[in-house]
N, C-alpha and C. Protein backbone atom coordinates (compact mmCIF):
# COMPACT_ATOMS: atom_id res chain seq x y z
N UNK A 1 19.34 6.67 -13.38
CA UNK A 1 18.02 6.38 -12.82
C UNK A 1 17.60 4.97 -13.22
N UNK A 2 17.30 4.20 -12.14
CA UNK A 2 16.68 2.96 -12.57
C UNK A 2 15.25 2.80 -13.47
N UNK A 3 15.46 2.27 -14.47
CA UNK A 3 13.86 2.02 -15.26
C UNK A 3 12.88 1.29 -14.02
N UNK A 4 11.62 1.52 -13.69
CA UNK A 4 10.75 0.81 -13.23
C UNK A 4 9.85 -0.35 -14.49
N UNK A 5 9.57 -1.34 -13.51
CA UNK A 5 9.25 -1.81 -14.69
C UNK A 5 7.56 -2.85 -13.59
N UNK A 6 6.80 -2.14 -14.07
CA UNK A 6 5.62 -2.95 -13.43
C UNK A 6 5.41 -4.20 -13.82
N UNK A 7 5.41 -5.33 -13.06
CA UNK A 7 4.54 -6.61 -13.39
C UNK A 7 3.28 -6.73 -12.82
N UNK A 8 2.81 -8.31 -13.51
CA UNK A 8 1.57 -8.45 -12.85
C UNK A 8 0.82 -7.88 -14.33
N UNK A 9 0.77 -7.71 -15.22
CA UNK A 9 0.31 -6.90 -16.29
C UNK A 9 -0.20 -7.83 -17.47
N UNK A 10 0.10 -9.19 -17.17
CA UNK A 10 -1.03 -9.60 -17.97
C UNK A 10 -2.45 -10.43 -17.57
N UNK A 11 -3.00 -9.86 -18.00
CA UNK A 11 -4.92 -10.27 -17.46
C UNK A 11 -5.23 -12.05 -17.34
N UNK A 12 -4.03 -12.38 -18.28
CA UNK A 12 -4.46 -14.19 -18.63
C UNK A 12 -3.51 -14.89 -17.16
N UNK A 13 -2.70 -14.00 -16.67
CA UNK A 13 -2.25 -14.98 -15.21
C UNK A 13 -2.13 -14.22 -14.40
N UNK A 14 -2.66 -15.16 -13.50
CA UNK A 14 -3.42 -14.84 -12.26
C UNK A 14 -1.94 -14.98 -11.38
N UNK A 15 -1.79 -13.61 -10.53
CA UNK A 15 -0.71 -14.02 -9.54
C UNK A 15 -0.52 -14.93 -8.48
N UNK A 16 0.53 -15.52 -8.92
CA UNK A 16 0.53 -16.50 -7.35
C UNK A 16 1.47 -16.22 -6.32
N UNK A 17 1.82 -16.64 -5.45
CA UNK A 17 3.33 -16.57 -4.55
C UNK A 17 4.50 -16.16 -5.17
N UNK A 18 4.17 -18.02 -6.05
CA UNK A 18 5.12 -17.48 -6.41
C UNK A 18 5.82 -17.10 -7.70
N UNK A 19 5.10 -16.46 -8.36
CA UNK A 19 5.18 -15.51 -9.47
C UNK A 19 5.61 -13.57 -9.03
N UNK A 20 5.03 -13.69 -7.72
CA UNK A 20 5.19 -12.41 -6.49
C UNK A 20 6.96 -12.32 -6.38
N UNK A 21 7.20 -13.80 -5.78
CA UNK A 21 8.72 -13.38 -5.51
C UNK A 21 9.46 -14.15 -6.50
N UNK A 22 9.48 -14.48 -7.77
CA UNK A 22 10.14 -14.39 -8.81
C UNK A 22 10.49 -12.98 -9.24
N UNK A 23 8.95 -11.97 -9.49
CA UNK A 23 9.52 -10.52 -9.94
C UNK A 23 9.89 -9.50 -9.08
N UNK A 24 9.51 -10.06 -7.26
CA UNK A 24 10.14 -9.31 -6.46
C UNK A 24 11.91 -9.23 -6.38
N UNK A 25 12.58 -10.82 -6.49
CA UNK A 25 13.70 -10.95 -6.17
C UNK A 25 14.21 -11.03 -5.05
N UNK A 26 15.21 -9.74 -4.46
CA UNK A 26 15.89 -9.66 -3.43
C UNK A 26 14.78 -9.16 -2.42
N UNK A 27 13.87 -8.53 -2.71
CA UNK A 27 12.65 -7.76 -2.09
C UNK A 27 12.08 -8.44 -1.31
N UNK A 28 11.86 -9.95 -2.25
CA UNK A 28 10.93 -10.79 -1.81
C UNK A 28 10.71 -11.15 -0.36
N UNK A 29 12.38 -11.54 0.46
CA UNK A 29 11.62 -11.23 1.92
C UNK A 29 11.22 -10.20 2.43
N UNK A 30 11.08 -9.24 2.51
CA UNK A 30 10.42 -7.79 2.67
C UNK A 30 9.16 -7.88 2.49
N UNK A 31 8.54 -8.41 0.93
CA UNK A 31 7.19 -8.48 0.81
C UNK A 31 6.41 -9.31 1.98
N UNK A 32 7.72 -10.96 2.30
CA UNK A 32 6.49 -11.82 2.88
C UNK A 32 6.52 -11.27 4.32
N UNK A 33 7.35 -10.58 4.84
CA UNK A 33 7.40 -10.22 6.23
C UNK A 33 6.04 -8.84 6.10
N UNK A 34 6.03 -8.11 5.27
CA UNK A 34 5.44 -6.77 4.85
C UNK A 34 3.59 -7.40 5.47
N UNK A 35 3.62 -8.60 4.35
CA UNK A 35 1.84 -9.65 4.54
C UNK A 35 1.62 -9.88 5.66
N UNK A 36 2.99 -10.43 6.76
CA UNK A 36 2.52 -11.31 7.79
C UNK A 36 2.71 -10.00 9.05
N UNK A 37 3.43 -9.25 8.80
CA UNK A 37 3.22 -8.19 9.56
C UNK A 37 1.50 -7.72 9.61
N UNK A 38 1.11 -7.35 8.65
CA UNK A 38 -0.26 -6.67 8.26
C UNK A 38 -1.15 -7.49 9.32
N UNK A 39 -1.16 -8.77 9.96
CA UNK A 39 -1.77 -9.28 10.65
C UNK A 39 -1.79 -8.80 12.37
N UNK A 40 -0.79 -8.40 12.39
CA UNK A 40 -0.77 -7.80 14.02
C UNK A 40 -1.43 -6.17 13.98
N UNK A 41 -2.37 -5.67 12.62
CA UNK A 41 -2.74 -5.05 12.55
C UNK A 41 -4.35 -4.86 12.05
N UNK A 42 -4.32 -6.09 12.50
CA UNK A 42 -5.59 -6.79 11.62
C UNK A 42 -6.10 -6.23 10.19
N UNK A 43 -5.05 -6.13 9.61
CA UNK A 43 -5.39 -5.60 7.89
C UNK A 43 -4.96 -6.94 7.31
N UNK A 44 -5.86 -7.08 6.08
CA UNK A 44 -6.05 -8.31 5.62
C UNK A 44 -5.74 -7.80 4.05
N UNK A 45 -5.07 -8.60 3.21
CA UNK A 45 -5.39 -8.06 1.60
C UNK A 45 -6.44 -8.52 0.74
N UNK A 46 -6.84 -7.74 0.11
CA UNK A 46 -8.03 -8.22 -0.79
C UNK A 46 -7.15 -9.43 -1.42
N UNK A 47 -7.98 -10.42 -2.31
CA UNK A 47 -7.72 -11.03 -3.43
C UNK A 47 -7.16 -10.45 -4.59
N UNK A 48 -6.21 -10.64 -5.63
CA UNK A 48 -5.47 -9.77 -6.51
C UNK A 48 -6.93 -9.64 -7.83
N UNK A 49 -6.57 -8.54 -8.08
CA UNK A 49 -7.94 -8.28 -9.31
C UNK A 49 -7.05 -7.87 -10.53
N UNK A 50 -7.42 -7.73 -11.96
CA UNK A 50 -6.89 -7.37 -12.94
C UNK A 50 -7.77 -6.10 -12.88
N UNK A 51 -6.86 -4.92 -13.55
CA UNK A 51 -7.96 -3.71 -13.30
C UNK A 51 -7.25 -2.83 -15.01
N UNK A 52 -8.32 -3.29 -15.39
CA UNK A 52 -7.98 -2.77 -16.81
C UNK A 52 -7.71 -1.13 -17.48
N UNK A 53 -7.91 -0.25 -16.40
CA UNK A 53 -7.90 0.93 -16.55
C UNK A 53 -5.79 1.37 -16.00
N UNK A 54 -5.48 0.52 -15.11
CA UNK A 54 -4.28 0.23 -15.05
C UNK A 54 -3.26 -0.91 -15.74
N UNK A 55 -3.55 -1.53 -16.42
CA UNK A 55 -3.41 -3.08 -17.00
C UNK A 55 -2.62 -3.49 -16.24
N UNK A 56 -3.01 -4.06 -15.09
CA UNK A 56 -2.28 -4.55 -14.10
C UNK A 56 -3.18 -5.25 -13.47
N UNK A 57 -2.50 -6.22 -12.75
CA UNK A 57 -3.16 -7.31 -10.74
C UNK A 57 -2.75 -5.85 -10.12
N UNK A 58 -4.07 -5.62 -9.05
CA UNK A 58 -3.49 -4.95 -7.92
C UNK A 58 -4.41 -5.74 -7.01
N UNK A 59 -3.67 -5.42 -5.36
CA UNK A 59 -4.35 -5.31 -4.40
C UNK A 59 -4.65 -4.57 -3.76
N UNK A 60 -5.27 -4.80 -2.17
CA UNK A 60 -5.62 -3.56 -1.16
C UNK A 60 -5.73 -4.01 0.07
N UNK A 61 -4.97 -2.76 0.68
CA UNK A 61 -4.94 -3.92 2.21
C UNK A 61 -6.34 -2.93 3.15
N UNK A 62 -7.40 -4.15 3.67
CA UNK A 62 -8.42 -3.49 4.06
C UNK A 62 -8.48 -3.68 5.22
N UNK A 63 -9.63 -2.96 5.89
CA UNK A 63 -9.65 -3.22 7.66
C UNK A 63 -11.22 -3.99 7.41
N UNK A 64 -11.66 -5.27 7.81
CA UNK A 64 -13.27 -5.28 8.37
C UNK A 64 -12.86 -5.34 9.80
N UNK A 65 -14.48 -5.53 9.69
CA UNK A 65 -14.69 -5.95 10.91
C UNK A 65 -16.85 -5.22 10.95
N UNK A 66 -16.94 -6.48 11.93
CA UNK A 66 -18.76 -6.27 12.45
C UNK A 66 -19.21 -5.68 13.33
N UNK A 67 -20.40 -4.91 12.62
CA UNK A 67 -20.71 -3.69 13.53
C UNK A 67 -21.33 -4.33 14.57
N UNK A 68 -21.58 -3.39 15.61
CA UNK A 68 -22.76 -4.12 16.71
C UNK A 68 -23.82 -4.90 15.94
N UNK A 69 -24.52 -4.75 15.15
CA UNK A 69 -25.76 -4.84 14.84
C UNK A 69 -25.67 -6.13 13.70
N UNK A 70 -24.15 -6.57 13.49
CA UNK A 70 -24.20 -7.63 12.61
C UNK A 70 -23.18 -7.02 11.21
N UNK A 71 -23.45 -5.74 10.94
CA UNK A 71 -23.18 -5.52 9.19
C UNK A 71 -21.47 -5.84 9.15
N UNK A 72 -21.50 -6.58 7.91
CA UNK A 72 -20.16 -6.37 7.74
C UNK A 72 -19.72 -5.19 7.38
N UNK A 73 -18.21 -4.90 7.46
CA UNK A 73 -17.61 -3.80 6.72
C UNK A 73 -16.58 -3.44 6.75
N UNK A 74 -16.15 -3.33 4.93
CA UNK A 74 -14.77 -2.84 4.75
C UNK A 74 -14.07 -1.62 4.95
N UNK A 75 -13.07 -1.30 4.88
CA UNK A 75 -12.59 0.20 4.96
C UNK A 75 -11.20 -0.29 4.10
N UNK A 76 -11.15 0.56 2.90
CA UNK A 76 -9.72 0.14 2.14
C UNK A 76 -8.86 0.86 2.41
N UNK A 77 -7.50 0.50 2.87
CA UNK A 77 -6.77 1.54 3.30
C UNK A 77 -5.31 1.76 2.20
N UNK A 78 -5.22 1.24 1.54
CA UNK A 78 -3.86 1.17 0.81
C UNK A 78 -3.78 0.57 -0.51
N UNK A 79 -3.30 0.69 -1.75
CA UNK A 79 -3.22 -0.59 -2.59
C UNK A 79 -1.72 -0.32 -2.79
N UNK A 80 -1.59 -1.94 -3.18
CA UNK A 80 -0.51 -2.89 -3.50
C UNK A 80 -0.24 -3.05 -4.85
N UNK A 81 0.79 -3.22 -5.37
CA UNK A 81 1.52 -3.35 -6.80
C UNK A 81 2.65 -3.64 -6.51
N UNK A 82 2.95 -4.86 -7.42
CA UNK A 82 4.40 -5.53 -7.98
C UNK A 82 4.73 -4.73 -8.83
N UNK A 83 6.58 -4.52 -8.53
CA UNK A 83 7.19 -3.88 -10.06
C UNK A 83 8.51 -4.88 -9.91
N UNK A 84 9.25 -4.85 -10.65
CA UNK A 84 10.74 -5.65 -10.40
C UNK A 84 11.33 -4.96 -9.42
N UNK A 85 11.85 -5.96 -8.36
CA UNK A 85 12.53 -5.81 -7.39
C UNK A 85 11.90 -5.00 -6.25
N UNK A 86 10.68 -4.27 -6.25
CA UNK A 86 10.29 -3.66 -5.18
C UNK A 86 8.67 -3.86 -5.70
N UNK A 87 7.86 -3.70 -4.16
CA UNK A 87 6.74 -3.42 -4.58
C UNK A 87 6.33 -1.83 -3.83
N UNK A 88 5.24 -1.90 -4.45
CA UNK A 88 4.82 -0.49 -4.07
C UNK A 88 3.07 -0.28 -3.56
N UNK A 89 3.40 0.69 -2.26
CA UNK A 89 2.24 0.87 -1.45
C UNK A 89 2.24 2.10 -1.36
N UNK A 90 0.60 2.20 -1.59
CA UNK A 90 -0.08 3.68 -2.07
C UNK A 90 -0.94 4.17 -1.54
N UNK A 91 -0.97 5.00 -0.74
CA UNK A 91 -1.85 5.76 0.21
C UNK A 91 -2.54 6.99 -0.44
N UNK A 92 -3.98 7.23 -0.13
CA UNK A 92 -4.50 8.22 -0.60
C UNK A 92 -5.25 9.31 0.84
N UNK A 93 -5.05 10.31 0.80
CA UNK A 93 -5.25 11.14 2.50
C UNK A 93 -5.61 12.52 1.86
N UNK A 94 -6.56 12.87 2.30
CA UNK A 94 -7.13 14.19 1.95
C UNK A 94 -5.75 14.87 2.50
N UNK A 95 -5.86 16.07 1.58
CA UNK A 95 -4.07 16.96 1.46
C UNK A 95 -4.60 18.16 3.59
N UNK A 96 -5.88 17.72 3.85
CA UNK A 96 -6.32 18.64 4.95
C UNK A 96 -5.70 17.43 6.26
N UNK A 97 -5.31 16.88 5.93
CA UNK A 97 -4.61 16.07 6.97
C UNK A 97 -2.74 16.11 6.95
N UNK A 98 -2.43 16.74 6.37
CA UNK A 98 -0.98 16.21 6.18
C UNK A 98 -0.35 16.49 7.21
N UNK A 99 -0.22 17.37 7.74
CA UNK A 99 0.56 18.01 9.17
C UNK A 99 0.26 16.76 10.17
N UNK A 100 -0.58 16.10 10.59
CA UNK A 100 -1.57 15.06 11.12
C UNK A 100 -0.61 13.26 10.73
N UNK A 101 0.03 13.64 9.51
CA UNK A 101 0.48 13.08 8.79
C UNK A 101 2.06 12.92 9.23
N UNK A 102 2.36 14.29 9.30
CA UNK A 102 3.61 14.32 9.57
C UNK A 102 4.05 14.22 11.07
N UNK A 103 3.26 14.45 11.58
CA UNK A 103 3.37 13.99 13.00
C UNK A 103 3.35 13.23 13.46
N UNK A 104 3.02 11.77 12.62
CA UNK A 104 3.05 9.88 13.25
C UNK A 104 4.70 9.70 13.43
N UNK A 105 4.86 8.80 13.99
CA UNK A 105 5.82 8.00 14.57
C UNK A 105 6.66 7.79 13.41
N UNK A 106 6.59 8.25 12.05
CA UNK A 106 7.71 7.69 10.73
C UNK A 106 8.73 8.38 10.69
N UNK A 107 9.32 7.73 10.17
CA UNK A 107 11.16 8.08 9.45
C UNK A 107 10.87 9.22 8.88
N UNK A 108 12.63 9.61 8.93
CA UNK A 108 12.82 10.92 8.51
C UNK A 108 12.25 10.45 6.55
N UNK A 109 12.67 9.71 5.99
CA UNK A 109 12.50 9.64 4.83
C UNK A 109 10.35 9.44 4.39
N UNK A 110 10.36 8.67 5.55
CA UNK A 110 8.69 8.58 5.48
C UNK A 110 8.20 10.27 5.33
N UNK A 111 8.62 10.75 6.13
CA UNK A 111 8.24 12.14 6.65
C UNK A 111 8.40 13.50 4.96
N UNK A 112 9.86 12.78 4.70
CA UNK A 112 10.12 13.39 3.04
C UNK A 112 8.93 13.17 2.08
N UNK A 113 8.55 11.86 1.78
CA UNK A 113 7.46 10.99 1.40
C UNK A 113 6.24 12.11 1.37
N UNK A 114 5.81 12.17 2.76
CA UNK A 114 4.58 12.72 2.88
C UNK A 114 4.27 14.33 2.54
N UNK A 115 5.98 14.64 2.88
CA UNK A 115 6.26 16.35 2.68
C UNK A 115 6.00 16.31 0.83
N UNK A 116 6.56 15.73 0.15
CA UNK A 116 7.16 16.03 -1.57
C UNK A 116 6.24 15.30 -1.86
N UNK A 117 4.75 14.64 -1.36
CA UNK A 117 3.76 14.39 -2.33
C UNK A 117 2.82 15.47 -2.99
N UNK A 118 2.58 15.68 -4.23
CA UNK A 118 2.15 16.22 -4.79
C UNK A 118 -0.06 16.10 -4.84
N UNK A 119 -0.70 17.24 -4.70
CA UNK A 119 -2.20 16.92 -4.51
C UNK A 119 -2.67 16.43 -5.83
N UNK A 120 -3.41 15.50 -5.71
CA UNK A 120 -3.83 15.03 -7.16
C UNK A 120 -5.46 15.23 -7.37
N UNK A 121 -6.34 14.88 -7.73
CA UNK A 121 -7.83 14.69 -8.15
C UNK A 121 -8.22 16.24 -8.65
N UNK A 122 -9.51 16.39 -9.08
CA UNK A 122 -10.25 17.27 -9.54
C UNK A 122 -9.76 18.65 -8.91
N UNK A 123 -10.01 18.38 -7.83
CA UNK A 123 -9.96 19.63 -7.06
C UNK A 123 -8.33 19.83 -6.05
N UNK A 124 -7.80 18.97 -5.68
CA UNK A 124 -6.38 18.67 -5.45
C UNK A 124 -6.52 18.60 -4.24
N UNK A 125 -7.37 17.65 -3.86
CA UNK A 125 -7.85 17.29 -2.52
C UNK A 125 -7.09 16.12 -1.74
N UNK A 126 -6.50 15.02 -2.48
CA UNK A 126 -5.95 13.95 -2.09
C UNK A 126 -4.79 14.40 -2.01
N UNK A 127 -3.87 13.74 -1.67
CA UNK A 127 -2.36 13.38 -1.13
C UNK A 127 -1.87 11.98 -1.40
N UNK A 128 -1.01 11.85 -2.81
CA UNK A 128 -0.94 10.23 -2.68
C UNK A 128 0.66 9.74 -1.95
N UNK A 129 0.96 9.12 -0.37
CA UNK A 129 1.84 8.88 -0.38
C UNK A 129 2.33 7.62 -0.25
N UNK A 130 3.35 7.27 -1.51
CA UNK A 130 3.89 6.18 -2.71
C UNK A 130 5.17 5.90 -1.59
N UNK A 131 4.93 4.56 -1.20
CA UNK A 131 6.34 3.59 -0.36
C UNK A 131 6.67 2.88 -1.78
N UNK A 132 7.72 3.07 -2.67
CA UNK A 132 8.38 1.87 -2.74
C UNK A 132 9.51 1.22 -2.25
N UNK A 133 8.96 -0.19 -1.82
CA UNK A 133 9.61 -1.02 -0.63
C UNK A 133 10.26 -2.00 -1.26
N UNK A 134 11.98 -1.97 -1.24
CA UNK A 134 13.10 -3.18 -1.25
C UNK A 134 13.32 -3.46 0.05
N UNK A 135 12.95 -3.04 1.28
CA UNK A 135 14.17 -3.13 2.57
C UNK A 135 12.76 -3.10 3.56
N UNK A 136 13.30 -4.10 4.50
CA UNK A 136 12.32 -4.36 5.34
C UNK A 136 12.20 -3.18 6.51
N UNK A 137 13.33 -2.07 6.75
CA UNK A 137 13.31 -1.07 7.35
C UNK A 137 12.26 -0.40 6.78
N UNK A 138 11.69 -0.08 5.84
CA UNK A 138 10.68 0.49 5.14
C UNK A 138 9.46 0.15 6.08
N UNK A 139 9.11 -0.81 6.28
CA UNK A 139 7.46 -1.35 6.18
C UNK A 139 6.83 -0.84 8.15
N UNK A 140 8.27 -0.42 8.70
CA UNK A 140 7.33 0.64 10.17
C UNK A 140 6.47 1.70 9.85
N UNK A 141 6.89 2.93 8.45
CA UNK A 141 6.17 3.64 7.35
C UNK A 141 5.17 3.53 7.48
N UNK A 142 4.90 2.13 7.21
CA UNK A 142 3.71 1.68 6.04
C UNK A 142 2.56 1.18 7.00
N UNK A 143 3.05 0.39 7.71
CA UNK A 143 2.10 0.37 9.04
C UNK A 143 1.77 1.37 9.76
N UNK A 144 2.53 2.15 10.15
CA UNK A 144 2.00 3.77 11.15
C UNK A 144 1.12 4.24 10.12
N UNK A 145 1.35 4.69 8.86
CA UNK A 145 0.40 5.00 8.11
C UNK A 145 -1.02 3.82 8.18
N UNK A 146 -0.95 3.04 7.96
CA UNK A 146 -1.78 1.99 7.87
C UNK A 146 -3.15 2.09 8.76
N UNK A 147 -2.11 1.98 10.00
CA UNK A 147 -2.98 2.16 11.49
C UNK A 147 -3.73 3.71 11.83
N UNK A 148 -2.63 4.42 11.06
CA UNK A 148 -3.59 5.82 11.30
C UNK A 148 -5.14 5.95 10.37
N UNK A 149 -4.92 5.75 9.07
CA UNK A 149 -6.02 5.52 8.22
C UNK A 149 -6.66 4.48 8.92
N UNK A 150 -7.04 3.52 9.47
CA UNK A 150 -7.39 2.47 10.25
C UNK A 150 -8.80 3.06 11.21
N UNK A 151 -7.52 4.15 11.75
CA UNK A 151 -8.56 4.23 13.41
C UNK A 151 -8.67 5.77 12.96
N UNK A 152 -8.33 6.55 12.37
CA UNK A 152 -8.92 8.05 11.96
C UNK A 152 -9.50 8.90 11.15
N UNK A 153 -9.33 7.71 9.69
CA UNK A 153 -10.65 8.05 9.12
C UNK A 153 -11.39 7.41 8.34
């Protein structure tokens, strides 16, 4: 079994590019295609934050956009994390959607993903389903998911 090994974990540096694909590696084109993809979906990533309850930079890839009336507004659909050689994207979906889930347009392995996630929170209401992405075949997944959280809930 490969050790995972999270970066991004210290609070005093701030991630850059390219500190991203130093600890991505071979990944690294995957990640930048993964960003510039996210745009034909109009999901944008937050700015990287240090989040001390994880000791880690994470991000989040969000949807805005303005209501009729002017308001802005976010909708977060995913967060982002560097580990060596892959990064990883994390979906959270009430466990009353999964069938809903399993029925998008993903891979047989996406489909494993969503089947063998385990319910997590208080009441075991969520569904967290965890892409970690080396291979740019991965990131159709991550977008069908993306777009469904997007436009359904």
């Amino acid at each position: 079994m490969i050790e995972e090994k999270k970066l991004l974990t210290d609070a005093d540096i701030v991630p850059t590019d390219e500190i991203i694909a130093e600890g991505l590696g071979k990944a690294s084109d995957s990640y930048t295609k993964f960003v510039k993809g996210l745009k034909d979906y109009d999901i944008s990533l937050m700015e990287w934050r240090y989040y001390n309850d994880g000791k880690a930079w994470l991000s989040k890839g969000e949807y805005k956009w303005t209501t009729a009336r002017g308001a802005n507004k976010v909708k977060p659909l995913f967060w982002l994390s560097i580990w060596e050689g892959f990064f990883r994207v994390a979906f959270f979906f009430s466990t009353e959607i999964k069938e809903e889930l399993l029925a998008l347009p993903i891979s047989k392995k996406g489909k494993e993903i969503v089947t063998e996630a385990k319910p997590m929170g208080k009441t075991g209401s969520y569904l967290p389903v965890v892409f970690d992405v080396s291979e740019e075949k991965q990131l159709n997944d991550i977008y069908q998911l993306a777009k469904f959280r997007k436009e359904k809930i």
